[in-house]
PDB file of N, CA and C in Angstrom:
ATOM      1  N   UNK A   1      -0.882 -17.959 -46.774  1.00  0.00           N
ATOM      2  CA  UNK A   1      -1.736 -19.051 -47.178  1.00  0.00           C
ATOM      3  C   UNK A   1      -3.099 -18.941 -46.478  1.00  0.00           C
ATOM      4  N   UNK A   2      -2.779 -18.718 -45.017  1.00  0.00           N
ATOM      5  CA  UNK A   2      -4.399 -18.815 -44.468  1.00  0.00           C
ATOM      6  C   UNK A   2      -5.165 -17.494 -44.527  1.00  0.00           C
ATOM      7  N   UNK A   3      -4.754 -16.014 -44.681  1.00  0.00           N
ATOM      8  CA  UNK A   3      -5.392 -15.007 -45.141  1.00  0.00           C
ATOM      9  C   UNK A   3      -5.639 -14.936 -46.391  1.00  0.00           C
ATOM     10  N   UNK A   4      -4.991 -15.572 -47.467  1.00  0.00           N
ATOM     11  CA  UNK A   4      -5.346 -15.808 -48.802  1.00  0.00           C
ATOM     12  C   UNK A   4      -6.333 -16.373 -49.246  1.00  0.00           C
ATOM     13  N   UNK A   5      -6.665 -17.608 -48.530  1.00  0.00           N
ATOM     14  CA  UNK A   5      -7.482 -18.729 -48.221  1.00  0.00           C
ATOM     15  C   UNK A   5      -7.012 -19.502 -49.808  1.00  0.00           C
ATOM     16  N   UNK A   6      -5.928 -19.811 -49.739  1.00  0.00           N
ATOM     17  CA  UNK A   6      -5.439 -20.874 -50.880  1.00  0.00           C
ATOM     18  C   UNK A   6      -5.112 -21.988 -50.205  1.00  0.00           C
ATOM     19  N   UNK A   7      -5.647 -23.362 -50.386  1.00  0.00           N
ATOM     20  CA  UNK A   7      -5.344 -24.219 -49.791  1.00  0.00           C
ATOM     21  C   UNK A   7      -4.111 -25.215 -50.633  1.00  0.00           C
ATOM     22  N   UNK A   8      -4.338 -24.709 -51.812  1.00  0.00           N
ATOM     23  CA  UNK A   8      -3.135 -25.495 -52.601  1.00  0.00           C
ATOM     24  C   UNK A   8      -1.842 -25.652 -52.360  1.00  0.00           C
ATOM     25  N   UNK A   9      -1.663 -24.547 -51.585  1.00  0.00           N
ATOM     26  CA  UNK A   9       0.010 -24.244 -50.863  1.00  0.00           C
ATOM     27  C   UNK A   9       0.395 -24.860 -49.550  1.00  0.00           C
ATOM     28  N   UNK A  10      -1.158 -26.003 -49.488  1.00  0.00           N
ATOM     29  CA  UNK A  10      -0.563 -26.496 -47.156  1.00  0.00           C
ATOM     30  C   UNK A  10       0.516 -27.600 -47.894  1.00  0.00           C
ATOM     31  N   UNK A  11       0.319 -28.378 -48.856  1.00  0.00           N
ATOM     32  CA  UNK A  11       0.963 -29.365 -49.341  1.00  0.00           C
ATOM     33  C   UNK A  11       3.117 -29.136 -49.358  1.00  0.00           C
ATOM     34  N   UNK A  12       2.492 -28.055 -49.679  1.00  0.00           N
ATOM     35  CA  UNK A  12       4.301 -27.198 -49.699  1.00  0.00           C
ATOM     36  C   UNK A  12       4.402 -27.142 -48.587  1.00  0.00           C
ATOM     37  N   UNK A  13       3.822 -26.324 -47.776  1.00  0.00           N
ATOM     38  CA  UNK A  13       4.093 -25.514 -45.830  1.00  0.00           C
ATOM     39  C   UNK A  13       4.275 -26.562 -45.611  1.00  0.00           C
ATOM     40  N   UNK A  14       3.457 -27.792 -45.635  1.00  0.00           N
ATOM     41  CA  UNK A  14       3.432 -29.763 -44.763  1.00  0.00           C
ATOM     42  C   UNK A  14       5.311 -30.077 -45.291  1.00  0.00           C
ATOM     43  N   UNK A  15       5.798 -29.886 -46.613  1.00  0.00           N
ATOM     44  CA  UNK A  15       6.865 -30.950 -46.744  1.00  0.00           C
ATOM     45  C   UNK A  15       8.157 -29.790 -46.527  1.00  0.00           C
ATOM     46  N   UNK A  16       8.057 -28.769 -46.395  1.00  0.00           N
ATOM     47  CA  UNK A  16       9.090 -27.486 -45.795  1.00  0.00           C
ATOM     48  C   UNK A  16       9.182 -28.109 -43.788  1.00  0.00           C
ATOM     49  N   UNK A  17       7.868 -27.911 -43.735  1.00  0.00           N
ATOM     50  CA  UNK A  17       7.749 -27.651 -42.136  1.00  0.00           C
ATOM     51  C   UNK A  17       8.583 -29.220 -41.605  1.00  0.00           C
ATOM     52  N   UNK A  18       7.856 -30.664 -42.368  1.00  0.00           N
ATOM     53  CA  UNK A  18       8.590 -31.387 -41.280  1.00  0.00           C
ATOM     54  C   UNK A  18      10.067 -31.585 -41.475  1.00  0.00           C
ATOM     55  N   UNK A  19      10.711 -31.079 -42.774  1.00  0.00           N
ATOM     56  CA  UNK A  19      12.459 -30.579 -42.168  1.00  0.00           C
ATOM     57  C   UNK A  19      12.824 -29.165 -41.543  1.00  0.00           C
ATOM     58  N   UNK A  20      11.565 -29.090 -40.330  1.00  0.00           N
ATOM     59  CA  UNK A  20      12.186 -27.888 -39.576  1.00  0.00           C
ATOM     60  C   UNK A  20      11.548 -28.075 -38.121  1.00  0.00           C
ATOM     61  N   UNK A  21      11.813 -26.899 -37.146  1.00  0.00           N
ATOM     62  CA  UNK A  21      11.768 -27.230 -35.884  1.00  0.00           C
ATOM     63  C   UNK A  21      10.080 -27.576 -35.852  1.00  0.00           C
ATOM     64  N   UNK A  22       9.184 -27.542 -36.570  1.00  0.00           N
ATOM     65  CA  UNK A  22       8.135 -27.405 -35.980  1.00  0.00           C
ATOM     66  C   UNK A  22       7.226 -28.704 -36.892  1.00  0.00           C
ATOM     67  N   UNK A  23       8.389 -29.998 -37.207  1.00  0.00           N
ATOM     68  CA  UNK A  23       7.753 -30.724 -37.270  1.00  0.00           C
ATOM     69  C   UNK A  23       6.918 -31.750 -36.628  1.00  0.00           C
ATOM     70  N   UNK A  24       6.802 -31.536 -35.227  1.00  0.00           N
ATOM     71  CA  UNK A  24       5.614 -32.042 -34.675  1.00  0.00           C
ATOM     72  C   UNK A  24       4.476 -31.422 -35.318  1.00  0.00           C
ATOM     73  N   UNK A  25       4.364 -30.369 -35.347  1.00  0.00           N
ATOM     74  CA  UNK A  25       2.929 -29.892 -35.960  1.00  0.00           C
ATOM     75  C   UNK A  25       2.839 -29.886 -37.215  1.00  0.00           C
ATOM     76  N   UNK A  26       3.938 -30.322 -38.381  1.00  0.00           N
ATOM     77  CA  UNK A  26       3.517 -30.986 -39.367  1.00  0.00           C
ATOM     78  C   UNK A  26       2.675 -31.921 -39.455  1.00  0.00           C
ATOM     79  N   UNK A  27       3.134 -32.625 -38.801  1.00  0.00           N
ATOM     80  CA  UNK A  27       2.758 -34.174 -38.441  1.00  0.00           C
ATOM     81  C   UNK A  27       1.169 -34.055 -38.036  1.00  0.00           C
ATOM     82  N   UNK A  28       0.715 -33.325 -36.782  1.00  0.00           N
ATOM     83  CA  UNK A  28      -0.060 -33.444 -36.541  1.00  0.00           C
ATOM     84  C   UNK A  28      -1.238 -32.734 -37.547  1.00  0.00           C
ATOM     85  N   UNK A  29      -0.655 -31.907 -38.433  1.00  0.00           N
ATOM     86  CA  UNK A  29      -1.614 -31.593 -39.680  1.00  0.00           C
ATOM     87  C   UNK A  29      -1.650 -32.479 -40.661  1.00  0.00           C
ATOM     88  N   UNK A  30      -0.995 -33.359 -40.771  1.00  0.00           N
ATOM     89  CA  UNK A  30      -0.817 -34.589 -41.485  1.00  0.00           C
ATOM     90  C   UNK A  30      -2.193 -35.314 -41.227  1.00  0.00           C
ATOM     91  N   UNK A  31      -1.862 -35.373 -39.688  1.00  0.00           N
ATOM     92  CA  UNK A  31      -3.823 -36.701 -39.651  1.00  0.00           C
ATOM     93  C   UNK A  31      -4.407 -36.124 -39.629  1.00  0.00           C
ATOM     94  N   UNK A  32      -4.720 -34.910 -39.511  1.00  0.00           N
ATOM     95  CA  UNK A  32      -6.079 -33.911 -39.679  1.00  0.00           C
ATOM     96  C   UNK A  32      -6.161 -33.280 -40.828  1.00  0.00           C
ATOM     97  N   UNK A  33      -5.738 -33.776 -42.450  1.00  0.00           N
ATOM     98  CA  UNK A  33      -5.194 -32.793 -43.234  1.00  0.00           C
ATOM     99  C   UNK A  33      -6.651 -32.382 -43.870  1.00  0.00           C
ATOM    100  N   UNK A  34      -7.488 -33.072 -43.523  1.00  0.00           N
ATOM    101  CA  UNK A  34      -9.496 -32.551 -44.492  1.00  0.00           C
ATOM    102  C   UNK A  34      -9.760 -31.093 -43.238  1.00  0.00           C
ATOM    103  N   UNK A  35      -9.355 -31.250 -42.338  1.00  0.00           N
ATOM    104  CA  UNK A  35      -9.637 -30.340 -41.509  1.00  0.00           C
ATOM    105  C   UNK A  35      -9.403 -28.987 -41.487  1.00  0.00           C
ATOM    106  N   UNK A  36      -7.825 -28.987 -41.470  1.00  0.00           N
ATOM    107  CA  UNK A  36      -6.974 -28.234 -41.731  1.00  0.00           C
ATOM    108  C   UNK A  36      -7.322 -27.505 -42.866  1.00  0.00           C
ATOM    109  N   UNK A  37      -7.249 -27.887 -44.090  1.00  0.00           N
ATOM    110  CA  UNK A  37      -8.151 -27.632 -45.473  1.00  0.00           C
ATOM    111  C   UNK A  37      -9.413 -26.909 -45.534  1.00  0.00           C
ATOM    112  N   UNK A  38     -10.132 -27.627 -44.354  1.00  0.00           N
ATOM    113  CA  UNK A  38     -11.217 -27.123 -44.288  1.00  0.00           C
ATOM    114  C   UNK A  38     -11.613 -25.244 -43.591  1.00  0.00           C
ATOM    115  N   UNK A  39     -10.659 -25.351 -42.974  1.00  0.00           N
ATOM    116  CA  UNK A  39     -10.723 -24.530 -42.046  1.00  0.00           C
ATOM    117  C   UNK A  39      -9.713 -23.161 -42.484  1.00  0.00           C
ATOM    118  N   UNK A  40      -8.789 -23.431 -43.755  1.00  0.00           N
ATOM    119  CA  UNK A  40      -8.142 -22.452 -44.426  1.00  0.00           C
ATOM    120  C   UNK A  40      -9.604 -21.897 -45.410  1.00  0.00           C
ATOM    121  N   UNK A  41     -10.138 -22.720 -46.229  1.00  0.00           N
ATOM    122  CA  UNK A  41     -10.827 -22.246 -46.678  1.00  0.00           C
ATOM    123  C   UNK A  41     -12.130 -21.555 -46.564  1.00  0.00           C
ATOM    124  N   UNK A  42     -12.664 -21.967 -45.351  1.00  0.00           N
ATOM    125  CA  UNK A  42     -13.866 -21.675 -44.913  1.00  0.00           C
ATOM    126  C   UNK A  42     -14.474 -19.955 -44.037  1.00  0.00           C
ATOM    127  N   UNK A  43     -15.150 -19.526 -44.689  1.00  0.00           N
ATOM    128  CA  UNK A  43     -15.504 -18.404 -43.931  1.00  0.00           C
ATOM    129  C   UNK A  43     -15.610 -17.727 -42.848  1.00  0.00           C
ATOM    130  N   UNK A  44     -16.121 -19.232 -42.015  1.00  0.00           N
ATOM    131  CA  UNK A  44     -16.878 -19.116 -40.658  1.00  0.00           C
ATOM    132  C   UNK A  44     -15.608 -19.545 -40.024  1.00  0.00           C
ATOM    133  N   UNK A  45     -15.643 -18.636 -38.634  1.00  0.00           N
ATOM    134  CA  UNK A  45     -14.405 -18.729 -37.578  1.00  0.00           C
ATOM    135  C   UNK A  45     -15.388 -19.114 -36.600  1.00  0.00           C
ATOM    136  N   UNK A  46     -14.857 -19.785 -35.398  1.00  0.00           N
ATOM    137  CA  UNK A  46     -15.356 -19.839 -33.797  1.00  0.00           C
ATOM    138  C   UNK A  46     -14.585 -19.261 -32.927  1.00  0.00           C
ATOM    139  N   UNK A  47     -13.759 -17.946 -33.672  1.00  0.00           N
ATOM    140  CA  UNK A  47     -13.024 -17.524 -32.658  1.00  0.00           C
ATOM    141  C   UNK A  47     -13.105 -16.450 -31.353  1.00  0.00           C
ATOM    142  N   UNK A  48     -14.706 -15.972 -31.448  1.00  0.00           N
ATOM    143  CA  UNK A  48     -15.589 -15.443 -30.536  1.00  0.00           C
ATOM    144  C   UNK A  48     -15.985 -16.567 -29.436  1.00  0.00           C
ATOM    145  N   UNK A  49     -16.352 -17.044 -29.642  1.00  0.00           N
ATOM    146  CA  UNK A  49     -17.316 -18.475 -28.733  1.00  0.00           C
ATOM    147  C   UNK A  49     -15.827 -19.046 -27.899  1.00  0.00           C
ATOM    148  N   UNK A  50     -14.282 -19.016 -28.246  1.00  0.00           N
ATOM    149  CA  UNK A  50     -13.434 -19.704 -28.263  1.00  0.00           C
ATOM    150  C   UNK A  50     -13.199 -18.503 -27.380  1.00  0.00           C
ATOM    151  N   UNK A  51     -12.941 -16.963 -27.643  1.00  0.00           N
ATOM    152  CA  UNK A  51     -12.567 -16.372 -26.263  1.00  0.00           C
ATOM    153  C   UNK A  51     -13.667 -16.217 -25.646  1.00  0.00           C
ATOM    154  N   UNK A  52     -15.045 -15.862 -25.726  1.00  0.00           N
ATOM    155  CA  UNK A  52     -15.705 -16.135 -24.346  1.00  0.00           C
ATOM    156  C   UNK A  52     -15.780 -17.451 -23.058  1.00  0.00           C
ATOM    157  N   UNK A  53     -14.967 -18.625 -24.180  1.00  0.00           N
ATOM    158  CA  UNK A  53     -14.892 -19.871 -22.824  1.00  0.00           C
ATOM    159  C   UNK A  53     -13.295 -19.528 -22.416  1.00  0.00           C
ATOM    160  N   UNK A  54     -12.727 -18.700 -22.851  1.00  0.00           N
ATOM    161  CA  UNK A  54     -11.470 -18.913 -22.417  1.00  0.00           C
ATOM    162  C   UNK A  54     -11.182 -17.725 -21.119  1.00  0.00           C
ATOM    163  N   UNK A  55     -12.553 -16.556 -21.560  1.00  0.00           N
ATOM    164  CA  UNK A  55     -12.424 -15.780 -20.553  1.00  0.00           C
ATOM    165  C   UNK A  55     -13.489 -16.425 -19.161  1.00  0.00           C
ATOM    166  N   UNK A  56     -14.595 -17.153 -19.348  1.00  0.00           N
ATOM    167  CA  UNK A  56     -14.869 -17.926 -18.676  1.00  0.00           C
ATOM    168  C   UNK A  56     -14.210 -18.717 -17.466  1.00  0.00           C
ATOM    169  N   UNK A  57     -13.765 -19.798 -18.439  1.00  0.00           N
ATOM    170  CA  UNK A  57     -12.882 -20.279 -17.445  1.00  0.00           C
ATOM    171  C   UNK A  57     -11.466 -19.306 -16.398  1.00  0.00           C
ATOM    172  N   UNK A  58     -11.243 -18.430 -17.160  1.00  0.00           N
ATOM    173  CA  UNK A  58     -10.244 -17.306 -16.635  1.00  0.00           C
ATOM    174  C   UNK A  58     -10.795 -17.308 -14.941  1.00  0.00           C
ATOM    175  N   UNK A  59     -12.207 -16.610 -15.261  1.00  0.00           N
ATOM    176  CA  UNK A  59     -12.503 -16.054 -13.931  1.00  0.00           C
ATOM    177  C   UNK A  59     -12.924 -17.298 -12.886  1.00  0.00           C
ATOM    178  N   UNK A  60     -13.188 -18.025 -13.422  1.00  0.00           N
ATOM    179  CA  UNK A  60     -13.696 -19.685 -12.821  1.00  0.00           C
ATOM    180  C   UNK A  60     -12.802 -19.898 -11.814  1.00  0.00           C
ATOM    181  N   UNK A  61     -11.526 -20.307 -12.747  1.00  0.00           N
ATOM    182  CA  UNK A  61     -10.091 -20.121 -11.901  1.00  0.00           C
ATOM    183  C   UNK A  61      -9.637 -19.376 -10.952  1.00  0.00           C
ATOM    184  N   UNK A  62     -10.052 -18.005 -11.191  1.00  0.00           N
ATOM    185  CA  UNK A  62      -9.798 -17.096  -9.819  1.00  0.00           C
ATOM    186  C   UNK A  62     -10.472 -16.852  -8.718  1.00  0.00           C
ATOM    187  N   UNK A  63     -11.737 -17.582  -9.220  1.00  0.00           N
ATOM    188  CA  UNK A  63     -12.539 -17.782  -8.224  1.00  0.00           C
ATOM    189  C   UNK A  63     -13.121 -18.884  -7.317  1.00  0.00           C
ATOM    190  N   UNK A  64     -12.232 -19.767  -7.562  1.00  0.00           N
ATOM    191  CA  UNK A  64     -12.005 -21.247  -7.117  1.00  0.00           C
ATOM    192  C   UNK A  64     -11.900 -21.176  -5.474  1.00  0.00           C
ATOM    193  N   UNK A  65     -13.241 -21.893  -5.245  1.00  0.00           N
ATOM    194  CA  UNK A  65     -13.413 -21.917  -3.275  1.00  0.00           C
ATOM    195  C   UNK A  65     -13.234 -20.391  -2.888  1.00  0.00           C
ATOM    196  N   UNK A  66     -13.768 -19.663  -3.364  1.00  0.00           N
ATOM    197  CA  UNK A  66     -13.845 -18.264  -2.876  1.00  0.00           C
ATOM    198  C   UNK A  66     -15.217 -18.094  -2.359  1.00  0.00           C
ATOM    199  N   UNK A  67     -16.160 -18.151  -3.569  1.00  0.00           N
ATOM    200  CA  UNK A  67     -17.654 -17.923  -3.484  1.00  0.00           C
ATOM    201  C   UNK A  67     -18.718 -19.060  -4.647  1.00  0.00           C
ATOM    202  N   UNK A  68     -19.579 -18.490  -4.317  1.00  0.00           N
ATOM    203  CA  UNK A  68     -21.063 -19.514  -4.613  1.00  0.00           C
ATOM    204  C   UNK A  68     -20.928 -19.397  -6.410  1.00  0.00           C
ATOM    205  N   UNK A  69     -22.006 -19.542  -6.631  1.00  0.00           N
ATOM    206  CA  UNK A  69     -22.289 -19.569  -7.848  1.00  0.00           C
ATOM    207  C   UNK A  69     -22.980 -17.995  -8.214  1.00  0.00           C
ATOM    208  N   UNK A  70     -23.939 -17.540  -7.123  1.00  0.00           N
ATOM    209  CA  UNK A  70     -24.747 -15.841  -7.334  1.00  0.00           C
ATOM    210  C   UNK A  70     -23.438 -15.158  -7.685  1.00  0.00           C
ATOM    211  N   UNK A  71     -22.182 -15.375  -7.062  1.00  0.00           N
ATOM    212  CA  UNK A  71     -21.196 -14.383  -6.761  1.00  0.00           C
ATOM    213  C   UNK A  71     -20.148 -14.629  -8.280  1.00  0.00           C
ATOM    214  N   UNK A  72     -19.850 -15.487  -9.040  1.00  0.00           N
ATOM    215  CA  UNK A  72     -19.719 -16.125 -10.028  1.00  0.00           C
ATOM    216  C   UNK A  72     -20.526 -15.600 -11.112  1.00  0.00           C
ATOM    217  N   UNK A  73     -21.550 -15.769 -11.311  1.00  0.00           N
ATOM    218  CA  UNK A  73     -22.273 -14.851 -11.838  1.00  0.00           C
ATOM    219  C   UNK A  73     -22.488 -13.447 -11.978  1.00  0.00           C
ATOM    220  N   UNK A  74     -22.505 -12.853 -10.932  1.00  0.00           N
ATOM    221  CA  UNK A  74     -22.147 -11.083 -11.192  1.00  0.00           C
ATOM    222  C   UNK A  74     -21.144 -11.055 -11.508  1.00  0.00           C
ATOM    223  N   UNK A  75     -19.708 -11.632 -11.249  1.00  0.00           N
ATOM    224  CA  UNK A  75     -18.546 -11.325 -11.616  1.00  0.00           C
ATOM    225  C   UNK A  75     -18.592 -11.762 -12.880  1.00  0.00           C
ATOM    226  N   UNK A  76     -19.161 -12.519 -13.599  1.00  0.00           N
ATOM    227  CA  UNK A  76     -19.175 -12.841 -15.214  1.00  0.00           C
ATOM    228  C   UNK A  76     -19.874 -11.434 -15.559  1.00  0.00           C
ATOM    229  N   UNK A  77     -21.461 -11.372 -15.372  1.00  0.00           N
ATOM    230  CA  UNK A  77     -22.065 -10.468 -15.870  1.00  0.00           C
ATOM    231  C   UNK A  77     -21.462  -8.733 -15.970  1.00  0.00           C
ATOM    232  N   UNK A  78     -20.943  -8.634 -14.987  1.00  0.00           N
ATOM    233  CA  UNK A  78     -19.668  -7.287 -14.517  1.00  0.00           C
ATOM    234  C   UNK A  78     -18.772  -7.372 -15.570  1.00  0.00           C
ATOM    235  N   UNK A  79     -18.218  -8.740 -15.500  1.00  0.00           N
ATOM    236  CA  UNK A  79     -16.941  -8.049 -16.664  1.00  0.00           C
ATOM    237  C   UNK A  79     -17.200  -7.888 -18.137  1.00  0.00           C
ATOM    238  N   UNK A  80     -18.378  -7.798 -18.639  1.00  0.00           N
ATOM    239  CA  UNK A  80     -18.640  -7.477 -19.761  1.00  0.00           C
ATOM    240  C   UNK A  80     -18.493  -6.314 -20.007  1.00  0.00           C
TER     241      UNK A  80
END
């Protein structure tokens, strides 16, 4: 469905999924369902921008009360 980009089929996945283990996240596509929709169909991903904060914060974390901010910085700029 979501490499297809057919959105006509979440309606099926929504009433399969909440008689199965993973109906919490039915549900929660339930109140977001313009979103969800939106985001099967749509071109544009943020899934670049989404791992550079995730590698971000990565090193943030390991570097917690170690060093300054200069030192934070080369170690960002380095791991590119």
């Amino acid at each position: 469905m979501i490499r297809k980009k057919h959105d006509a089929e979440l309606d099926a996945w929504i009433e399969h999924a909440k008689l199965s283990l993973v109906a919490s996240l039915a549900n929660g596509v339930i109140k977001d369902r313009a979103a969800v929709r939106a985001a099967i169909i749509s071109a544009w991903s943020n899934g670049q921008t989404e791992g550079q904060i995730t590698k971000l914060k990565l090193v943030k974390r390991q570097m917690y009360g170690r060093a300054k901010i200069d030192l934070l910085e080369a170690r960002l700029i380095g791991a590119n």
